[in-house]
PDB file of N, CA and C in Angstrom:
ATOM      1  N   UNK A   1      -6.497   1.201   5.064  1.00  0.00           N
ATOM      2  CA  UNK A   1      -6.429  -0.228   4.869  1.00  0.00           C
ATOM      3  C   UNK A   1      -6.137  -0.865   6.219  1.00  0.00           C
ATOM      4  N   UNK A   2      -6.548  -2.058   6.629  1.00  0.00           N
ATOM      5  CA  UNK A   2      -6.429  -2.776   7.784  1.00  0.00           C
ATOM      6  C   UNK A   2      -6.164  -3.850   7.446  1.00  0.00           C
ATOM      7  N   UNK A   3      -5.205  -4.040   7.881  1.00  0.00           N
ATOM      8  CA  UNK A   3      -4.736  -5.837   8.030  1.00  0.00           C
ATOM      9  C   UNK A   3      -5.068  -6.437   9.407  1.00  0.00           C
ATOM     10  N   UNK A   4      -5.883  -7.881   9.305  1.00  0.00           N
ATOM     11  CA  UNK A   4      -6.270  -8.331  10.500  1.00  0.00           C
ATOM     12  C   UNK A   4      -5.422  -9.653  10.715  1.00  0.00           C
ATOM     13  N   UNK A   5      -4.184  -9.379  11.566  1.00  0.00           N
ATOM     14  CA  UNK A   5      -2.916 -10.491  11.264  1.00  0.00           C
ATOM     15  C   UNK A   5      -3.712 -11.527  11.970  1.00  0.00           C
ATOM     16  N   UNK A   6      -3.228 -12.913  11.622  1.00  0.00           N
ATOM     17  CA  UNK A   6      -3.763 -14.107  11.938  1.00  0.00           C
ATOM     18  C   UNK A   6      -2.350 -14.558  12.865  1.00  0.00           C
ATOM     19  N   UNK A   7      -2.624 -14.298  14.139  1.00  0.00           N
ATOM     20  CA  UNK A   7      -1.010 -15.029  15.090  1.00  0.00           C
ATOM     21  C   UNK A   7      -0.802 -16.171  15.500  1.00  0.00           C
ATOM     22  N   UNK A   8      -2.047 -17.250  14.672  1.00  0.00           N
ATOM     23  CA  UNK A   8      -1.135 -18.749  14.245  1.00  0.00           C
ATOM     24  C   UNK A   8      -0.589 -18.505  13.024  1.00  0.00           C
ATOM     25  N   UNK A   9      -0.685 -17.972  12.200  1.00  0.00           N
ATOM     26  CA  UNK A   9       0.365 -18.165  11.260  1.00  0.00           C
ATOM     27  C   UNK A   9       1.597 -17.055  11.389  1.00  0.00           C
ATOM     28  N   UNK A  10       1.446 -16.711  12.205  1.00  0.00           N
ATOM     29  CA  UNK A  10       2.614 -15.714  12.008  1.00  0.00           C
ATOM     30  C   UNK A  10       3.502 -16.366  13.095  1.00  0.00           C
ATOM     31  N   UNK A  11       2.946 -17.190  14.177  1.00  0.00           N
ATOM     32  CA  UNK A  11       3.719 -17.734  14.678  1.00  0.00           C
ATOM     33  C   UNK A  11       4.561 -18.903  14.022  1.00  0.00           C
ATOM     34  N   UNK A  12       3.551 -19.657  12.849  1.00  0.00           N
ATOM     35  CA  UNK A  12       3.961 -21.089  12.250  1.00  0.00           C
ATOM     36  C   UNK A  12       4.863 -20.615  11.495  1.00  0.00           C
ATOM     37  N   UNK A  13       5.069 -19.104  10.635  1.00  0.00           N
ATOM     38  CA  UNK A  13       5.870 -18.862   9.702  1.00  0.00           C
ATOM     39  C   UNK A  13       7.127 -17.754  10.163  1.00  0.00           C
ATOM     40  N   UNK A  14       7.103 -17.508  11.559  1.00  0.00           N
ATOM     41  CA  UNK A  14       7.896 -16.800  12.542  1.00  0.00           C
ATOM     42  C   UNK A  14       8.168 -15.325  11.715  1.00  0.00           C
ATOM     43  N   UNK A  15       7.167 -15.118  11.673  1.00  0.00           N
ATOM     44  CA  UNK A  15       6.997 -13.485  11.083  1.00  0.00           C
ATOM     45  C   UNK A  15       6.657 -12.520  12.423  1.00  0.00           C
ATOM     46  N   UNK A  16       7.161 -11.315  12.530  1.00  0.00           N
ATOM     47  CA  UNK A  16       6.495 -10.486  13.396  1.00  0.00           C
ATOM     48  C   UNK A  16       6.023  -8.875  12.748  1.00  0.00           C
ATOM     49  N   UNK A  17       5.260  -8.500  13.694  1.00  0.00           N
ATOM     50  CA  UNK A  17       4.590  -7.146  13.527  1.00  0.00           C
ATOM     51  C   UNK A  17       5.569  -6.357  12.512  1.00  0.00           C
ATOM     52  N   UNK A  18       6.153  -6.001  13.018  1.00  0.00           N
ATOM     53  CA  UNK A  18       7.663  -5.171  12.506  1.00  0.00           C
ATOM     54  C   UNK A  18       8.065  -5.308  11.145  1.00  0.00           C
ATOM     55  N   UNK A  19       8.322  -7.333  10.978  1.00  0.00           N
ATOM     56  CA  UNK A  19       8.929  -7.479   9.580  1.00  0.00           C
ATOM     57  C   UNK A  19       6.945  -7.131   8.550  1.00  0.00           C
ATOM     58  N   UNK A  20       6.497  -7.166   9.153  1.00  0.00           N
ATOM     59  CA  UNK A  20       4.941  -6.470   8.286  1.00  0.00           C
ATOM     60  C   UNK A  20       4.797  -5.209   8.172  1.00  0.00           C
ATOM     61  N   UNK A  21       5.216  -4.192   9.261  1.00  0.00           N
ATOM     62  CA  UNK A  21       4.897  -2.785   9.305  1.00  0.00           C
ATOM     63  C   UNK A  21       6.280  -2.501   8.426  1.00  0.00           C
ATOM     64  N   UNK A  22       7.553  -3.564   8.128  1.00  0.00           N
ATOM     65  CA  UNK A  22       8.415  -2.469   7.362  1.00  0.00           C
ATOM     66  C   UNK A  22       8.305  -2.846   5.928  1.00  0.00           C
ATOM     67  N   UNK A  23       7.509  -3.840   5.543  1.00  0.00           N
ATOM     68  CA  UNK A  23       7.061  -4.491   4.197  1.00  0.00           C
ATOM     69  C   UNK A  23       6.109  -3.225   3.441  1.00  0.00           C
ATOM     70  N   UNK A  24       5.069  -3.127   4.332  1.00  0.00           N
ATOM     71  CA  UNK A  24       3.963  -2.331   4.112  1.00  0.00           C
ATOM     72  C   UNK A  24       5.540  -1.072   3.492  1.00  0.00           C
ATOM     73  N   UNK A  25       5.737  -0.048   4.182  1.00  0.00           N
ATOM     74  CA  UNK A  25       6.156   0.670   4.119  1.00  0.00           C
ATOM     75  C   UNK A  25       7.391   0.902   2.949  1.00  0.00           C
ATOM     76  N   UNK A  26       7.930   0.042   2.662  1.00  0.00           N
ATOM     77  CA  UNK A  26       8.725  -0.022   1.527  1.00  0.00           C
ATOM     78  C   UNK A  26       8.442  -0.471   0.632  1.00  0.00           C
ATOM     79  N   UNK A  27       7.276  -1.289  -0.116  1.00  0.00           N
ATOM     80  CA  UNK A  27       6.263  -1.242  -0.835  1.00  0.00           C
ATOM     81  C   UNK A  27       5.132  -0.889  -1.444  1.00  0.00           C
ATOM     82  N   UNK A  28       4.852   0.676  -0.367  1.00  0.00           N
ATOM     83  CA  UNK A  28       3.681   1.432  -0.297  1.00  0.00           C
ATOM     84  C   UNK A  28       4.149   3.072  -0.496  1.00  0.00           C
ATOM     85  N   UNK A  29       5.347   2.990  -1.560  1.00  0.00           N
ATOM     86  CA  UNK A  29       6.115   3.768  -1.747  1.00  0.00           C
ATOM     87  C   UNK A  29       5.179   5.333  -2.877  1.00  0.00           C
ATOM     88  N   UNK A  30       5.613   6.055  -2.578  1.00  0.00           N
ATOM     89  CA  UNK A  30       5.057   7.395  -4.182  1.00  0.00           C
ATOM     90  C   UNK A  30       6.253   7.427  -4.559  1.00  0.00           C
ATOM     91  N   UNK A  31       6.266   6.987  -5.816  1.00  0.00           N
ATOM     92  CA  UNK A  31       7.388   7.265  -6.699  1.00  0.00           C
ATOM     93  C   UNK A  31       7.665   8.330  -7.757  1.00  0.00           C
ATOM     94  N   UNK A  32       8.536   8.819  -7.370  1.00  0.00           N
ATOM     95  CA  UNK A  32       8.524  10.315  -7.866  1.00  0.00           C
ATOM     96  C   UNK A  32       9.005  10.217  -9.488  1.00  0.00           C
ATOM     97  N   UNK A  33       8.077  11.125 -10.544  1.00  0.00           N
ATOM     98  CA  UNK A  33       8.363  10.772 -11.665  1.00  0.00           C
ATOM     99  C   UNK A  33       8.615  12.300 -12.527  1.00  0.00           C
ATOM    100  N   UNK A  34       8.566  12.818 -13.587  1.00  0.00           N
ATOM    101  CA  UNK A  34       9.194  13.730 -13.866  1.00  0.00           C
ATOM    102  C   UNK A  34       8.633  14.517 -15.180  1.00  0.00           C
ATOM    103  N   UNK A  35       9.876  15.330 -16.102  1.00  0.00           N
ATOM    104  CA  UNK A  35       9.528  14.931 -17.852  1.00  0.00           C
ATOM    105  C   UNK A  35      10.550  14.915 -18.559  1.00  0.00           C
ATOM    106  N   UNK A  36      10.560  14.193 -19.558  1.00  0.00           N
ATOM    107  CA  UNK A  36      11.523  13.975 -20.498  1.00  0.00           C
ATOM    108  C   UNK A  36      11.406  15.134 -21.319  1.00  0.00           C
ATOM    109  N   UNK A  37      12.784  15.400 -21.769  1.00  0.00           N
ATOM    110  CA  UNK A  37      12.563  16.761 -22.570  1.00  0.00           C
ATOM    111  C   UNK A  37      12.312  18.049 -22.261  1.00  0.00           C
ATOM    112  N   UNK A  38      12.209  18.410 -20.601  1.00  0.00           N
ATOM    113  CA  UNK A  38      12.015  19.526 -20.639  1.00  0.00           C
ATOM    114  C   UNK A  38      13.239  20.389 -20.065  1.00  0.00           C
ATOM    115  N   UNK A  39      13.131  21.719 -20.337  1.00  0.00           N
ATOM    116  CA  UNK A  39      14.370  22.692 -20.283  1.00  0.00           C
ATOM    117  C   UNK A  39      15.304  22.371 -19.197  1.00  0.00           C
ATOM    118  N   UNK A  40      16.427  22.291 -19.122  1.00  0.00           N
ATOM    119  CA  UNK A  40      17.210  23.259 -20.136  1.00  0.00           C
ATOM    120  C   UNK A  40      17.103  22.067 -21.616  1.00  0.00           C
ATOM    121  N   UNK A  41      16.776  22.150 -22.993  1.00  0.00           N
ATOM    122  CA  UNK A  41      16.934  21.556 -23.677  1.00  0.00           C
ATOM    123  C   UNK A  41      17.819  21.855 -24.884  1.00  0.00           C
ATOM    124  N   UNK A  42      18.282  20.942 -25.799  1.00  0.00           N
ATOM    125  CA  UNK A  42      19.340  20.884 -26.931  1.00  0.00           C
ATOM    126  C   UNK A  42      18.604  21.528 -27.610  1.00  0.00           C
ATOM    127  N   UNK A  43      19.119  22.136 -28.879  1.00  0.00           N
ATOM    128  CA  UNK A  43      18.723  22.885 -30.150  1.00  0.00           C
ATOM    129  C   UNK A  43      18.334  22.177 -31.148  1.00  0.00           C
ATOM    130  N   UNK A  44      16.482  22.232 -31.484  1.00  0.00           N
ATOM    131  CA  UNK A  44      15.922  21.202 -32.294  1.00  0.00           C
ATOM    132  C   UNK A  44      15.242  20.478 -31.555  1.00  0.00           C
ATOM    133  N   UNK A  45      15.106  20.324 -30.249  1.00  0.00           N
ATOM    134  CA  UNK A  45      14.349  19.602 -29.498  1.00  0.00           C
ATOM    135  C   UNK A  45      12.769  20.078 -29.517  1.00  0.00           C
ATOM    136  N   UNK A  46      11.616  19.556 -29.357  1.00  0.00           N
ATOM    137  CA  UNK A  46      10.862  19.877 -30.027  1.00  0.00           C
ATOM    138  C   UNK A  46       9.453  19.495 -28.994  1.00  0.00           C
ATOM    139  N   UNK A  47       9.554  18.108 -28.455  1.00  0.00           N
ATOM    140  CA  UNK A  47       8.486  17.482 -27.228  1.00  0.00           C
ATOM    141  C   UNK A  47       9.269  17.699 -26.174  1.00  0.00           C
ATOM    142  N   UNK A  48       8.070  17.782 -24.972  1.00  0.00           N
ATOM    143  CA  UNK A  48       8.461  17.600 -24.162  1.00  0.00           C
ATOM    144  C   UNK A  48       7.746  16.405 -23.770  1.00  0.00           C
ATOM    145  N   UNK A  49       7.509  15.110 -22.868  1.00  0.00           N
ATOM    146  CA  UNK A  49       6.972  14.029 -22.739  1.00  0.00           C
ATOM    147  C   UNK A  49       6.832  14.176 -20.834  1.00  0.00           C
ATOM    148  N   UNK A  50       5.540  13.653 -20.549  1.00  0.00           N
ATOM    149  CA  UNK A  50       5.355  13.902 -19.034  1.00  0.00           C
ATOM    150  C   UNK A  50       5.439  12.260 -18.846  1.00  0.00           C
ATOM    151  N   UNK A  51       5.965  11.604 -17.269  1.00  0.00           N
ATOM    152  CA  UNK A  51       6.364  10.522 -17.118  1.00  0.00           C
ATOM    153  C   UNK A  51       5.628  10.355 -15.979  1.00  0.00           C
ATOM    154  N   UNK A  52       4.670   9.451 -16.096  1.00  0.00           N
ATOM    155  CA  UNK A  52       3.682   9.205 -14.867  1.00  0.00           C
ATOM    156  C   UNK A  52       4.087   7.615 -14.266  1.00  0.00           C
ATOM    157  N   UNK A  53       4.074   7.549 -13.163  1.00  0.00           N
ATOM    158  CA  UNK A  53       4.461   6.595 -12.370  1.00  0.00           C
ATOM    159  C   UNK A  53       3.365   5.737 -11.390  1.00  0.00           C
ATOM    160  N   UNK A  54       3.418   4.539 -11.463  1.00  0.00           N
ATOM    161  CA  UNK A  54       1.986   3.870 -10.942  1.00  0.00           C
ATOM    162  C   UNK A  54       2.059   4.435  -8.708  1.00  0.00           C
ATOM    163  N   UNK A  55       1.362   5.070  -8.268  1.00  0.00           N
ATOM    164  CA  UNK A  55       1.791   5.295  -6.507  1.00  0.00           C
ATOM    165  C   UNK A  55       1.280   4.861  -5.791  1.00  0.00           C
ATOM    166  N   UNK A  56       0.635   4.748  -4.775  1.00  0.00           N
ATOM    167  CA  UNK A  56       0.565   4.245  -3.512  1.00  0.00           C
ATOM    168  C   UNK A  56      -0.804   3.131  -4.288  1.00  0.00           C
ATOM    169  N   UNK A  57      -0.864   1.880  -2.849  1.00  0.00           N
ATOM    170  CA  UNK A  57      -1.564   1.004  -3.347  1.00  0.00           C
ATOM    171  C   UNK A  57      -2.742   0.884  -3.002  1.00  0.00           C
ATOM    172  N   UNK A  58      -4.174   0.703  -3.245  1.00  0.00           N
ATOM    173  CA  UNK A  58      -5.104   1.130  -3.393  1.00  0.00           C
ATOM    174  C   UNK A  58      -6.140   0.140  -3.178  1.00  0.00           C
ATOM    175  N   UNK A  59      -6.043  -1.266  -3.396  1.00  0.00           N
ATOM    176  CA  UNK A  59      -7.148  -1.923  -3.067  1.00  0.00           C
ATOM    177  C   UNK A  59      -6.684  -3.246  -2.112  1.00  0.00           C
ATOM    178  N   UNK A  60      -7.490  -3.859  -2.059  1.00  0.00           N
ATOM    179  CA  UNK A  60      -7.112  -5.116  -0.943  1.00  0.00           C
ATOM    180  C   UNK A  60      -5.859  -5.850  -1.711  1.00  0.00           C
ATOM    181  N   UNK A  61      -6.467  -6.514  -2.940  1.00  0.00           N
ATOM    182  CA  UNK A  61      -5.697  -7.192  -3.525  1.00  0.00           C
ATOM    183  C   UNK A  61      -3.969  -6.744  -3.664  1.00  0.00           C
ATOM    184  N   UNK A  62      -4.157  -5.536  -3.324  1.00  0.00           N
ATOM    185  CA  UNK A  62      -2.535  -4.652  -3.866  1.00  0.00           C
ATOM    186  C   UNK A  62      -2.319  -4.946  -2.792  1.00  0.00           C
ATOM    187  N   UNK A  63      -2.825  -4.839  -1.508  1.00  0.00           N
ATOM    188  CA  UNK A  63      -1.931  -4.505  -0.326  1.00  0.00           C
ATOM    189  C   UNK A  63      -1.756  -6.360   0.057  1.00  0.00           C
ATOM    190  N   UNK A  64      -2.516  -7.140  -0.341  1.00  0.00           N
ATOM    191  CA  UNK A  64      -2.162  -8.557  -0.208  1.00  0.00           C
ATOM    192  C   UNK A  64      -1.238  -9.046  -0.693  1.00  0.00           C
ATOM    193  N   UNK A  65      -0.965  -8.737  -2.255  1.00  0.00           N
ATOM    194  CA  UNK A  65       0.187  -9.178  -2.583  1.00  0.00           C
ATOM    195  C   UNK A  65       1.545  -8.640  -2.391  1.00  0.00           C
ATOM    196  N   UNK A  66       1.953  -7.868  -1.509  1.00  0.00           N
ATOM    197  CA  UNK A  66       3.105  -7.086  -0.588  1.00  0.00           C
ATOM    198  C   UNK A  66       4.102  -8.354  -0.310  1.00  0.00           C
ATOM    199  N   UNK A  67       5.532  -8.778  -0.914  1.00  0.00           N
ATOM    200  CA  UNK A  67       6.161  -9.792  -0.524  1.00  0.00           C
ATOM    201  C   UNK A  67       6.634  -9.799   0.863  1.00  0.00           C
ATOM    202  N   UNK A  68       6.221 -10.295   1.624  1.00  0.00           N
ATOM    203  CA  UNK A  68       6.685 -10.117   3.203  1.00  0.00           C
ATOM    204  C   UNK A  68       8.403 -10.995   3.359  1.00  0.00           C
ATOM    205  N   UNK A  69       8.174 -12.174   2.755  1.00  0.00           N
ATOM    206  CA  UNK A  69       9.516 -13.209   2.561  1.00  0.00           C
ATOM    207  C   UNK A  69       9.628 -13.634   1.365  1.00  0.00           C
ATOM    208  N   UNK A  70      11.177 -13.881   0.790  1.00  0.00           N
ATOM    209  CA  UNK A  70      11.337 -14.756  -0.344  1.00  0.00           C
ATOM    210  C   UNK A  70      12.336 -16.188   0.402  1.00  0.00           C
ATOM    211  N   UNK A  71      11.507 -17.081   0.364  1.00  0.00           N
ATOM    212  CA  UNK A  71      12.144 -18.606   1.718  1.00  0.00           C
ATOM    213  C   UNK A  71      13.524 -19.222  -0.162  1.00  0.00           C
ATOM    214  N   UNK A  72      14.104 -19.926   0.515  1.00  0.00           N
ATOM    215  CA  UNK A  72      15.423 -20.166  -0.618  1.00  0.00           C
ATOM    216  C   UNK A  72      14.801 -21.006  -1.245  1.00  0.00           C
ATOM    217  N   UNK A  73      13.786 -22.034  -0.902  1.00  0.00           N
ATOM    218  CA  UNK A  73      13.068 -23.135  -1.721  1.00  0.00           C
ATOM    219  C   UNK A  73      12.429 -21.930  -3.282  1.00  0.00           C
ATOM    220  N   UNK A  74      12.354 -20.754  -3.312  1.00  0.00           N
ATOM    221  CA  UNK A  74      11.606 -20.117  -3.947  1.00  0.00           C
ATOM    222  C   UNK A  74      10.169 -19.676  -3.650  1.00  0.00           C
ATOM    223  N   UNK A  75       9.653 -19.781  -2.998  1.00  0.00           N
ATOM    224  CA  UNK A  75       8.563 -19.785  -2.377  1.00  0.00           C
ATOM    225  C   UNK A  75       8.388 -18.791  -1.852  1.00  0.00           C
ATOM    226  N   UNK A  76       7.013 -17.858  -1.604  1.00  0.00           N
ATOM    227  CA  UNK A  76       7.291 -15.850  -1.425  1.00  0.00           C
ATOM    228  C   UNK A  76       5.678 -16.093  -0.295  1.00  0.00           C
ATOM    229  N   UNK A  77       5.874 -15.471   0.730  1.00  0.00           N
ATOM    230  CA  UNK A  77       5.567 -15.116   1.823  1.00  0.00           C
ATOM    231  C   UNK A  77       4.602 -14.073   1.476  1.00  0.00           C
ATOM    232  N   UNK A  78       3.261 -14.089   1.045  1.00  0.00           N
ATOM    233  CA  UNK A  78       2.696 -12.718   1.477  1.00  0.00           C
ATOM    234  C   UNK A  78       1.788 -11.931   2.339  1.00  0.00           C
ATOM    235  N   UNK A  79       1.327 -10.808   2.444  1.00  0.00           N
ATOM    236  CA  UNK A  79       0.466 -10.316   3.499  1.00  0.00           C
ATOM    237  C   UNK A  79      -0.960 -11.177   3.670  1.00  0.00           C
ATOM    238  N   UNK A  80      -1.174 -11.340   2.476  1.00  0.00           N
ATOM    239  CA  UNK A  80      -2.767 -12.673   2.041  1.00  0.00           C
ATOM    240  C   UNK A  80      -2.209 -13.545   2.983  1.00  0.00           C
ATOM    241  N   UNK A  81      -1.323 -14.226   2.707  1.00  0.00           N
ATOM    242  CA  UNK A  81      -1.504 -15.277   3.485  1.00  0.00           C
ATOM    243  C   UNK A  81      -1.143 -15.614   5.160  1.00  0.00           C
ATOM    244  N   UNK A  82      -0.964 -14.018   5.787  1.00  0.00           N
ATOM    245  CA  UNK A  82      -1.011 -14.040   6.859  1.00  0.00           C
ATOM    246  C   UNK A  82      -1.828 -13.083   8.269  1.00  0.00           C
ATOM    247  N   UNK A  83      -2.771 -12.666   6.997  1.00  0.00           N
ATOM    248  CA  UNK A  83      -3.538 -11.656   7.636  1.00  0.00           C
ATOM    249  C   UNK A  83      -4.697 -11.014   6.496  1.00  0.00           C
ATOM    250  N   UNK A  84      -6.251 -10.971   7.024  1.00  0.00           N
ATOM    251  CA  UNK A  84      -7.256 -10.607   6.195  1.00  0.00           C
ATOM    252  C   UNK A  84      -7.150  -9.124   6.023  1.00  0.00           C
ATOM    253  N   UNK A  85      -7.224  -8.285   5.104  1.00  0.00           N
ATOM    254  CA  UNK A  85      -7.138  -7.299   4.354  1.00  0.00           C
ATOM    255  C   UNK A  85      -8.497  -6.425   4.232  1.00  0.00           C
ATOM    256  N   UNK A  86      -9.160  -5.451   4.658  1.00  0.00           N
ATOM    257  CA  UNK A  86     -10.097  -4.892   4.483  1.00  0.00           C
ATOM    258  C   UNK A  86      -9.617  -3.525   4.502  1.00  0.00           C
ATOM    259  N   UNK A  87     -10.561  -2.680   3.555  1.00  0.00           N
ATOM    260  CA  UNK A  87     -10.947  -1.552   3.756  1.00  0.00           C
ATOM    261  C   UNK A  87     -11.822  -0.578   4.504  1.00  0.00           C
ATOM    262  N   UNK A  88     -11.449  -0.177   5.270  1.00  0.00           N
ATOM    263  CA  UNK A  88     -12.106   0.558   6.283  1.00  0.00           C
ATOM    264  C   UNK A  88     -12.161   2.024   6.737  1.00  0.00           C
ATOM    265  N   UNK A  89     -12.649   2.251   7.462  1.00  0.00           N
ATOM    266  CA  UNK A  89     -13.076   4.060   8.039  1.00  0.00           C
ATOM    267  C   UNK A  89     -12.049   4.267   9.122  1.00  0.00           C
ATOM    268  N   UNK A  90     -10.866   5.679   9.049  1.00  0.00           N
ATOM    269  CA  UNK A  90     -10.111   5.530   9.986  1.00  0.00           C
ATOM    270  C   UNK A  90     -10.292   5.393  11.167  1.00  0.00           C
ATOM    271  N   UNK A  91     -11.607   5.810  11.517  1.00  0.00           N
ATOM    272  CA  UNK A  91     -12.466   6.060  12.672  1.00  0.00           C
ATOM    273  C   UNK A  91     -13.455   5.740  12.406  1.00  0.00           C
ATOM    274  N   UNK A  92     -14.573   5.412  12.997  1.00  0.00           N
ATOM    275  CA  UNK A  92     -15.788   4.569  13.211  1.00  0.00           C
ATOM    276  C   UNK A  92     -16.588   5.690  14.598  1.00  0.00           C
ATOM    277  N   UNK A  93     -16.334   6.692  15.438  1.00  0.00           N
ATOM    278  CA  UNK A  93     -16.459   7.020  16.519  1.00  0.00           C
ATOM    279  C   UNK A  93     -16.690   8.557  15.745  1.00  0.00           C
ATOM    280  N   UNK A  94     -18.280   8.391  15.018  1.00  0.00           N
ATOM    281  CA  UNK A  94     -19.042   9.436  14.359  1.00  0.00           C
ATOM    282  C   UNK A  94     -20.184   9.478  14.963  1.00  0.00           C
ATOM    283  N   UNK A  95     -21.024  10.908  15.153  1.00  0.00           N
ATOM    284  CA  UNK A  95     -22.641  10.650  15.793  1.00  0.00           C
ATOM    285  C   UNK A  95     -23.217  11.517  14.745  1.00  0.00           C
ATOM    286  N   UNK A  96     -24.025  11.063  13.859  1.00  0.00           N
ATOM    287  CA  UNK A  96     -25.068  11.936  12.904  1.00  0.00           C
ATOM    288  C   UNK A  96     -26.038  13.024  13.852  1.00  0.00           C
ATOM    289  N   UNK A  97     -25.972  13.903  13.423  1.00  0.00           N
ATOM    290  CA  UNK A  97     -26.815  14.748  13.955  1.00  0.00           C
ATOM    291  C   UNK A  97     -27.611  15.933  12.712  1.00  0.00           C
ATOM    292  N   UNK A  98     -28.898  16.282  13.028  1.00  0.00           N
ATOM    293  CA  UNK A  98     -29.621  17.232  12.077  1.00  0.00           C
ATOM    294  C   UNK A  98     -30.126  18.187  12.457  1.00  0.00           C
ATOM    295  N   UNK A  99     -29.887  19.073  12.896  1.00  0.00           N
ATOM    296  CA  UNK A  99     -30.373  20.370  13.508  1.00  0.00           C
ATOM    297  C   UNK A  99     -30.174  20.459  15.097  1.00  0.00           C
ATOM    298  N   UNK A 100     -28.959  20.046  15.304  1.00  0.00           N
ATOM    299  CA  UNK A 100     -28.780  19.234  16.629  1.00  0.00           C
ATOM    300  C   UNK A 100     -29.445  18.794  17.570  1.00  0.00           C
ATOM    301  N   UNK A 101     -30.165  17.627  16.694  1.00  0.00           N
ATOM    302  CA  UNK A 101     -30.807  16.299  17.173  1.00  0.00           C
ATOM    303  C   UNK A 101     -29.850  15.474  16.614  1.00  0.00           C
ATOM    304  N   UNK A 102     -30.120  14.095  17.562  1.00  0.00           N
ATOM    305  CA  UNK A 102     -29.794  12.917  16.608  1.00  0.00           C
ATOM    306  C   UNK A 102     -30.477  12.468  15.960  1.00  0.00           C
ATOM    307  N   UNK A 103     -29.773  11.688  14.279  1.00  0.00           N
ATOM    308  CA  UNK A 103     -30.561  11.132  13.709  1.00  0.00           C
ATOM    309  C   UNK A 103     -29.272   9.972  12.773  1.00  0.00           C
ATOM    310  N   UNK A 104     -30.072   9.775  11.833  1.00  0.00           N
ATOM    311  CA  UNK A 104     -29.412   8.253  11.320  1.00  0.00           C
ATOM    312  C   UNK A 104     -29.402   8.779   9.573  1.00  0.00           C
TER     313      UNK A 104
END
């Protein structure tokens, strides 16, 4: 995922790199989940139940709505509104080749 920060608004809303890279990161959490019911268990117990947990975030829209600020008026600060959001290739710096020639 790439965020393309916009630094008039991050200047107008005095946000920096940092308070974004530690948003991302404590919001972009795997949350570790488990099962109910399983051993050591009571006598008569009978299910065991697996507990799945929603993890890391996955499309533009998820990583846009990331609360960057909550301002006291109530009003919430997010990545949308201070930087465009795309999905992209970690690298771009690929050469196709077919029988080692180039090709496309």
């Amino acid at each position: 995922m790439r965020l393309w920060v916009r630094p008039d608004q991050l200047a107008k809303l005095n946000i920096t790199i940092p308070e974004i890279m530690n948003a991302v990161k404590a919001q972009n959490t795997v949350n570790p989940s488990g099962q109910v019911g399983s051993q050591p268990v009571p006598k008569g117990q009978e299910f065991t139940y697996s507990v799945r947990s929603q993890g890391r975030l996955q499309s533009e829209q998820e990583f846009g709505n990331i609360v960057l600020r909550a301002n006291p008026d109530g009003s919430i600060v997010r990545v949308k509104d201070v930087a465009r959001i795309e999905l992209g290739a970690q690298t771009y710096n690929l050469e196709g080749r077919l029988n080692g020639k180039p090709c496309a």
